[in-house]
N, C-alpha and C. Protein backbone atom coordinates (compact mmCIF):
# COMPACT_ATOMS: atom_id res chain seq x y z
N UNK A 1 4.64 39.90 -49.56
CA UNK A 1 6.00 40.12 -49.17
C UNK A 1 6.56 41.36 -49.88
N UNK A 2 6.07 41.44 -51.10
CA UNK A 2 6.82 42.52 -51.61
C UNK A 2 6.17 44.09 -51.27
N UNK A 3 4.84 44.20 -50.84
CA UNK A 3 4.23 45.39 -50.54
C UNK A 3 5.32 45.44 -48.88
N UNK A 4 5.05 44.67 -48.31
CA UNK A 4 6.11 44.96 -47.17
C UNK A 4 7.92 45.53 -47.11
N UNK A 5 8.21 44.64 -47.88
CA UNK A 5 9.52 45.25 -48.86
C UNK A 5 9.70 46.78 -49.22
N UNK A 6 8.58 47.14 -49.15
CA UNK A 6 8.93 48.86 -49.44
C UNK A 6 8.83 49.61 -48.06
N UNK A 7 9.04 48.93 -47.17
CA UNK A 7 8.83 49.63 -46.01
C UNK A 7 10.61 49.32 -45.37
N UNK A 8 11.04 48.46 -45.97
CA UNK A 8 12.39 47.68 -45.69
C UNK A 8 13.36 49.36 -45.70
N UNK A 9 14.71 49.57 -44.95
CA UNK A 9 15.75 50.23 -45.55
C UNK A 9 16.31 50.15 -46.75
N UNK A 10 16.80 50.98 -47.39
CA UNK A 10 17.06 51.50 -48.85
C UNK A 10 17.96 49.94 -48.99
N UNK A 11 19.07 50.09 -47.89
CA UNK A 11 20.25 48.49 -48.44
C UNK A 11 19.23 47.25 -48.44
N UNK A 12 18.27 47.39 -47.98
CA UNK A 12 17.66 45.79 -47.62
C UNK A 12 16.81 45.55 -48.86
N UNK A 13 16.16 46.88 -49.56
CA UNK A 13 15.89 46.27 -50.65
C UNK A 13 16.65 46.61 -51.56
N UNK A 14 17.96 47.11 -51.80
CA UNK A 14 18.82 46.53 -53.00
C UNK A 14 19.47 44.91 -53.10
N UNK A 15 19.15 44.94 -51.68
CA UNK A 15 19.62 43.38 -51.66
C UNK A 15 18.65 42.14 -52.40
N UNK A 16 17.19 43.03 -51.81
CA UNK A 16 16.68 41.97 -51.94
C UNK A 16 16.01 41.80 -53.92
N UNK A 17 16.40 43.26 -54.21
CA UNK A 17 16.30 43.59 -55.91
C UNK A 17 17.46 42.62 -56.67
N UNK A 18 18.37 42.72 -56.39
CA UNK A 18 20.00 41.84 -56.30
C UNK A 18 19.59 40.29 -56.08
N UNK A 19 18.95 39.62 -55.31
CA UNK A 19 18.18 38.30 -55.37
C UNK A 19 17.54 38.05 -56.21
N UNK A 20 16.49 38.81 -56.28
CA UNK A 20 15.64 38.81 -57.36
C UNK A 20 16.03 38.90 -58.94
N UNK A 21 17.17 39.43 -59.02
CA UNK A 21 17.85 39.24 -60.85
C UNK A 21 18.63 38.08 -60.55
N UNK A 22 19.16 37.35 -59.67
CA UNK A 22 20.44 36.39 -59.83
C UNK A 22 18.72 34.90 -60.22
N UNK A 23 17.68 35.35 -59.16
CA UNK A 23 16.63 34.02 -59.49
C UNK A 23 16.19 34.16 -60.87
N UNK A 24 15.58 35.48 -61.54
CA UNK A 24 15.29 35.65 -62.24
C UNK A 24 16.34 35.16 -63.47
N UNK A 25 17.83 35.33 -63.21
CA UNK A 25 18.33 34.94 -64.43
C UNK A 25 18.77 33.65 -64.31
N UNK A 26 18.48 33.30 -63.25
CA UNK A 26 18.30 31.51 -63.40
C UNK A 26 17.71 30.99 -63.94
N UNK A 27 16.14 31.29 -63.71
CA UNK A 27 15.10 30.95 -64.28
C UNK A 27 14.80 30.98 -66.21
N UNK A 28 15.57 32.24 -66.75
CA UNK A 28 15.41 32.35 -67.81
C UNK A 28 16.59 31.59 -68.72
N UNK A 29 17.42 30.73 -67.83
CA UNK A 29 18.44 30.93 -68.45
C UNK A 29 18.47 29.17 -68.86
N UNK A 30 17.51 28.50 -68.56
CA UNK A 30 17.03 27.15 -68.96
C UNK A 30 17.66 26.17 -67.87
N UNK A 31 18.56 25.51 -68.15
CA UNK A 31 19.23 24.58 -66.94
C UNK A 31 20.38 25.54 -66.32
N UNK A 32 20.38 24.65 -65.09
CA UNK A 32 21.89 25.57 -64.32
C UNK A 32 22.55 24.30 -64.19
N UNK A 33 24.11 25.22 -63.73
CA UNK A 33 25.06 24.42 -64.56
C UNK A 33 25.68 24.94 -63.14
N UNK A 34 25.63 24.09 -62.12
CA UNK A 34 27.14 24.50 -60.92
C UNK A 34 28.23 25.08 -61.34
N UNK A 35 28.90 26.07 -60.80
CA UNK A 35 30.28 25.70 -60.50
C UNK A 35 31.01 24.47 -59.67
N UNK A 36 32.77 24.56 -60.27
CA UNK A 36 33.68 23.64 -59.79
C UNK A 36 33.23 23.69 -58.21
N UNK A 37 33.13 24.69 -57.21
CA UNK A 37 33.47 24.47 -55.93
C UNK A 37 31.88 23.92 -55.84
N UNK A 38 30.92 24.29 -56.43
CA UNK A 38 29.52 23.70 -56.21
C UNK A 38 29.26 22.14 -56.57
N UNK A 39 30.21 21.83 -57.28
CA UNK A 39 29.84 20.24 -57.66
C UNK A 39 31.04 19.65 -56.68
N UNK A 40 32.36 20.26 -56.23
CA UNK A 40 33.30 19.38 -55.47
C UNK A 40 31.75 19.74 -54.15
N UNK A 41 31.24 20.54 -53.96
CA UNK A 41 30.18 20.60 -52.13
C UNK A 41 29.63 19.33 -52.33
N UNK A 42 28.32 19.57 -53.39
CA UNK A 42 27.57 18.16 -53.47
C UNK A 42 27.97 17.16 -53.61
N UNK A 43 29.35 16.63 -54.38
CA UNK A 43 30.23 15.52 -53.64
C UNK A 43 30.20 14.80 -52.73
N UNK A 44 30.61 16.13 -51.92
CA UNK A 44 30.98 16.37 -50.41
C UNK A 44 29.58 16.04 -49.47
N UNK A 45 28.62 16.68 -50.24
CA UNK A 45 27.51 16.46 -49.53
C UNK A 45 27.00 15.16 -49.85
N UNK A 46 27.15 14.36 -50.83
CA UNK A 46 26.79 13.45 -51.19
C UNK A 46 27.19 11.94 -50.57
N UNK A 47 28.73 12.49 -50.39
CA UNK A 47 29.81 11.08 -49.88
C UNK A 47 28.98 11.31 -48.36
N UNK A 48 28.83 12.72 -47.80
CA UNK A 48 28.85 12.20 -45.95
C UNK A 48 27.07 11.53 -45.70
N UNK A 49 26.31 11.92 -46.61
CA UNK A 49 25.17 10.98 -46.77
C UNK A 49 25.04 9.75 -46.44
N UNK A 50 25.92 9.06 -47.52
CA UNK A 50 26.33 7.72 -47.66
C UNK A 50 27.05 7.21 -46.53
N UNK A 51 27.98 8.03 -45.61
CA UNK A 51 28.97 7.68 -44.91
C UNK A 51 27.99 7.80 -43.69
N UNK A 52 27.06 8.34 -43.75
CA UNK A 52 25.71 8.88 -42.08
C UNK A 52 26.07 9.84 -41.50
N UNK A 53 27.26 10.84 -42.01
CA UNK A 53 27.45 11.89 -41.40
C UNK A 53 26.82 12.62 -41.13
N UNK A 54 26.36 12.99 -40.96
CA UNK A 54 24.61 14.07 -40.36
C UNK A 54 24.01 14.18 -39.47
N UNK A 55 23.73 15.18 -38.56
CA UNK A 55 23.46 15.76 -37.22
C UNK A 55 22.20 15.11 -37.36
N UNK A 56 21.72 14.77 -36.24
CA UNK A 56 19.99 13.97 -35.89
C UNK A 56 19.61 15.20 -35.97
N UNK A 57 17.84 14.92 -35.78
CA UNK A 57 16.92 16.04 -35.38
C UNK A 57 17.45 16.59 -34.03
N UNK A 58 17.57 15.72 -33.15
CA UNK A 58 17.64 16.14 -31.98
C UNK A 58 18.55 17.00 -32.00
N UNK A 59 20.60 16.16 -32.37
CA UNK A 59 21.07 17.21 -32.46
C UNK A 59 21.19 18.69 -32.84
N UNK A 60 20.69 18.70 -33.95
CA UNK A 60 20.22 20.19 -34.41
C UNK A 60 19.77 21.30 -33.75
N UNK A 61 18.17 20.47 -32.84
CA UNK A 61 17.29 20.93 -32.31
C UNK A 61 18.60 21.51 -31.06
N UNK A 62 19.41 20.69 -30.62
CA UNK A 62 20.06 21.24 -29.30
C UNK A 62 21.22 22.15 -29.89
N UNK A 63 21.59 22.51 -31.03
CA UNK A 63 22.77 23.04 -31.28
C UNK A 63 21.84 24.74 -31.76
N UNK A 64 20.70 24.68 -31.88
CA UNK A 64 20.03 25.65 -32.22
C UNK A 64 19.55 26.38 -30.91
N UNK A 65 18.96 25.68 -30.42
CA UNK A 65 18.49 25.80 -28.98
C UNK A 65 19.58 26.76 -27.85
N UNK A 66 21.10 26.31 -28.21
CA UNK A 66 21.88 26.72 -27.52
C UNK A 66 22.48 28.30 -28.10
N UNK A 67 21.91 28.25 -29.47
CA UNK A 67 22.17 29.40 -30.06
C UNK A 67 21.36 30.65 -30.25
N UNK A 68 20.04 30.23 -29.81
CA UNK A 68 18.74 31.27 -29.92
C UNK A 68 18.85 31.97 -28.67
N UNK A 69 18.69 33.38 -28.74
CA UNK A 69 18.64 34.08 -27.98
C UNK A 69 17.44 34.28 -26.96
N UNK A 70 17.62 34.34 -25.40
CA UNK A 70 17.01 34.17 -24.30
C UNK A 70 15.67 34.96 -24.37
């Protein structure tokens, strides 16, 4: 991936240099620690779990389906 990466436009790999330090300083940085709006999501993601809120396969499959180009 990364020998291909140099063939990318100049913005696509600052972006993808810019990924690569935010993982990298994750990684070095021992545990991660959410933010407030990241622990109110998983909450969030957590309560509609419990509650069955969640698109089926199928649905997905048709909400994707309707979105992929012809």
């Amino acid at each position: 991936m990364m020998q291909r990466a140099e063939s990318w436009p100049e913005a696509a790999q600052a972006e993808l240099a810019q990924i690569a330090r935010e993982i990298d300083a994750g990684l070095s940085a021992g545990s991660y620690h959410p933010t407030a709006a990241e622990r109110d999501g998983i909450a969030r993601g957590l309560n509609d779990a419990r509650a069955g809120r969640f698109a089926s396969d199928d649905e997905v499959r048709r909400v994707l389906e309707k979105r992929r180009p012809a």
